[in-house]
Structure formats: C-alpha cells, structure tokens
Protein backbone atom coordinates (compact mmCIF):
# COMPACT_ATOMS: atom_id res chain seq x y z
CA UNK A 1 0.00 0.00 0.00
CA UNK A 2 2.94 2.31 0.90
CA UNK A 3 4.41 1.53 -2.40
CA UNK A 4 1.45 2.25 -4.38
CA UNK A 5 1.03 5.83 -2.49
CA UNK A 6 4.56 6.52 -3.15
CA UNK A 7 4.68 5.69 -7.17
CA UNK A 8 1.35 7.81 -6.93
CA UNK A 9 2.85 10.35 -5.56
CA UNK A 10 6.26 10.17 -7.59
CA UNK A 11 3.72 10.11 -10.70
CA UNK A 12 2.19 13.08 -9.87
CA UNK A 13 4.83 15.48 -8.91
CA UNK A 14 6.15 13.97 -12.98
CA UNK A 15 3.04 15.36 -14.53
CA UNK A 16 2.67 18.19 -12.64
CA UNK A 17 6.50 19.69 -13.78
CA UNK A 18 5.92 18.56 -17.52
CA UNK A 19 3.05 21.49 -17.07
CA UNK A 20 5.05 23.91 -15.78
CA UNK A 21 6.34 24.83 -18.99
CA UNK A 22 3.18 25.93 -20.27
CA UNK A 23 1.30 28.89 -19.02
CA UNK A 24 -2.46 27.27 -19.92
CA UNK A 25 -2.92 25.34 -16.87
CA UNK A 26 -5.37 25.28 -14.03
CA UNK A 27 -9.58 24.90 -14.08
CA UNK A 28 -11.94 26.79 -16.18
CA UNK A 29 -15.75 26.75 -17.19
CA UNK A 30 -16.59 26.46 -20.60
CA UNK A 31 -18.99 25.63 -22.85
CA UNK A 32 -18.22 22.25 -24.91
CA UNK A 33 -20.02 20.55 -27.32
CA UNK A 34 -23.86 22.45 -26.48
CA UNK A 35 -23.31 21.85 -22.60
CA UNK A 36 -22.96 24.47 -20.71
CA UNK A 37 -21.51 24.65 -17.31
CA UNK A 38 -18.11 22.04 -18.44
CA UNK A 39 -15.39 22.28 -16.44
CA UNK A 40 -11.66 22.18 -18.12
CA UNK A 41 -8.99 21.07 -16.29
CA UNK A 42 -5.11 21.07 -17.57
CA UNK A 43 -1.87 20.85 -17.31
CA UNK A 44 -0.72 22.27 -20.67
CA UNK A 45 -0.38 18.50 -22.38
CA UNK A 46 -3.35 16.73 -20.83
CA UNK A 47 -6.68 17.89 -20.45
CA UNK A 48 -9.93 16.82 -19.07
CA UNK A 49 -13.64 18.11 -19.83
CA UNK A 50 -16.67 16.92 -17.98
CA UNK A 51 -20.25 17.94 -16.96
CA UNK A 52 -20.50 17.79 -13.13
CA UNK A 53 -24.27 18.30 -13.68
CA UNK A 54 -24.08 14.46 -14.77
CA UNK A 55 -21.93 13.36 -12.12
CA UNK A 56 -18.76 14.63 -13.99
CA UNK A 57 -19.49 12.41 -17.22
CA UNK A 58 -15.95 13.15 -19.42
CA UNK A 59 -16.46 14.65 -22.43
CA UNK A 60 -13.26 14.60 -23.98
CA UNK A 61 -9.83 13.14 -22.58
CA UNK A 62 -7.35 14.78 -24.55
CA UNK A 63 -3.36 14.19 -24.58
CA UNK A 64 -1.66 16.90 -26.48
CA UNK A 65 -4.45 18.42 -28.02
CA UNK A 66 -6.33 14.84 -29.48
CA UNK A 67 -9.54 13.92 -27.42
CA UNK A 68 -8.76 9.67 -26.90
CA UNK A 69 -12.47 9.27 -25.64
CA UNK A 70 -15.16 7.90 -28.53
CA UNK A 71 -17.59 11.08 -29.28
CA UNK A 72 -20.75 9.77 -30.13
CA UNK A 73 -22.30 13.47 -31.99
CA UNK A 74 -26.07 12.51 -31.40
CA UNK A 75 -25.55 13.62 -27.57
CA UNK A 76 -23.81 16.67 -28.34
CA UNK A 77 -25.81 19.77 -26.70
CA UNK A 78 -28.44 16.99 -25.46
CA UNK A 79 -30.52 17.95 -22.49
CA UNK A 80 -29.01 16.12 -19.49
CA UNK A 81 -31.91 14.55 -17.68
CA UNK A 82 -31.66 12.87 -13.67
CA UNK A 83 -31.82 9.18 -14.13
C-alpha cells in the first residue's frame, strides 16, 4: 500500500512539472459541445472536460491536443436529464 502511495505520488509530482512549462494550466468553465456549465482542467499536455451536472461524465480526454475518448455526436448539446 505504501508503495502504491509513493509511485502515486512520484507520478504526480512527474506530470505536474511537464506542465510547468506551459502557461495554460489550471480549471476553467466552458462551454463544450452544447453543454454548458463544463469544467476544463489542464496541465498544458493533458486535459480533461466533464459535466458535473451528470456526475462529472468526461467529455473529452485529450493528450496533447487529441480527445482519446469515442464522441458519439447525437448527444452533443443533449438535455441532461436525472436518471
């Protein structure tokens, strides 16, 4: 367990300093895709969008600028409705 914390950790301060380079890093609202209310989080050469009205559903996954997630376009915009 102490292992696992520690590569974690290790991991972490690694991604973090490959950001510092860039100056487009931190948390932001935006609107992606027709939702409104996304959050954006990145470090520069990862980035992250989801929806926390959905529980944080990802949007797009993207490592330098390419989304790696499968973008279905018939829920793009779509009116996000508690299951």
């Amino acid at each position: 367990m102490t292992r696992t914390l520690c590569i974690a950790g290790i991991t972490l301060v690694i991604l973090t300093c490959i950001g510092c380079s860039t100056t487009q890093q931190g948390v932001s609202s935006v609107t992606f895709r027709g939702f409104e209310g996304c959050r954006r989080v990145t470090n520069g050469n990862a980035e992250i969008i989801a929806v926390p009205q959905s529980g944080g559903w990802l949007l797009s996954y993207a490592l330098n600028g390419k989304n790696i997630l499968f973008h279905d376009p018939a829920v793009d915009g779509g009116k996000l409705v508690p299951g």
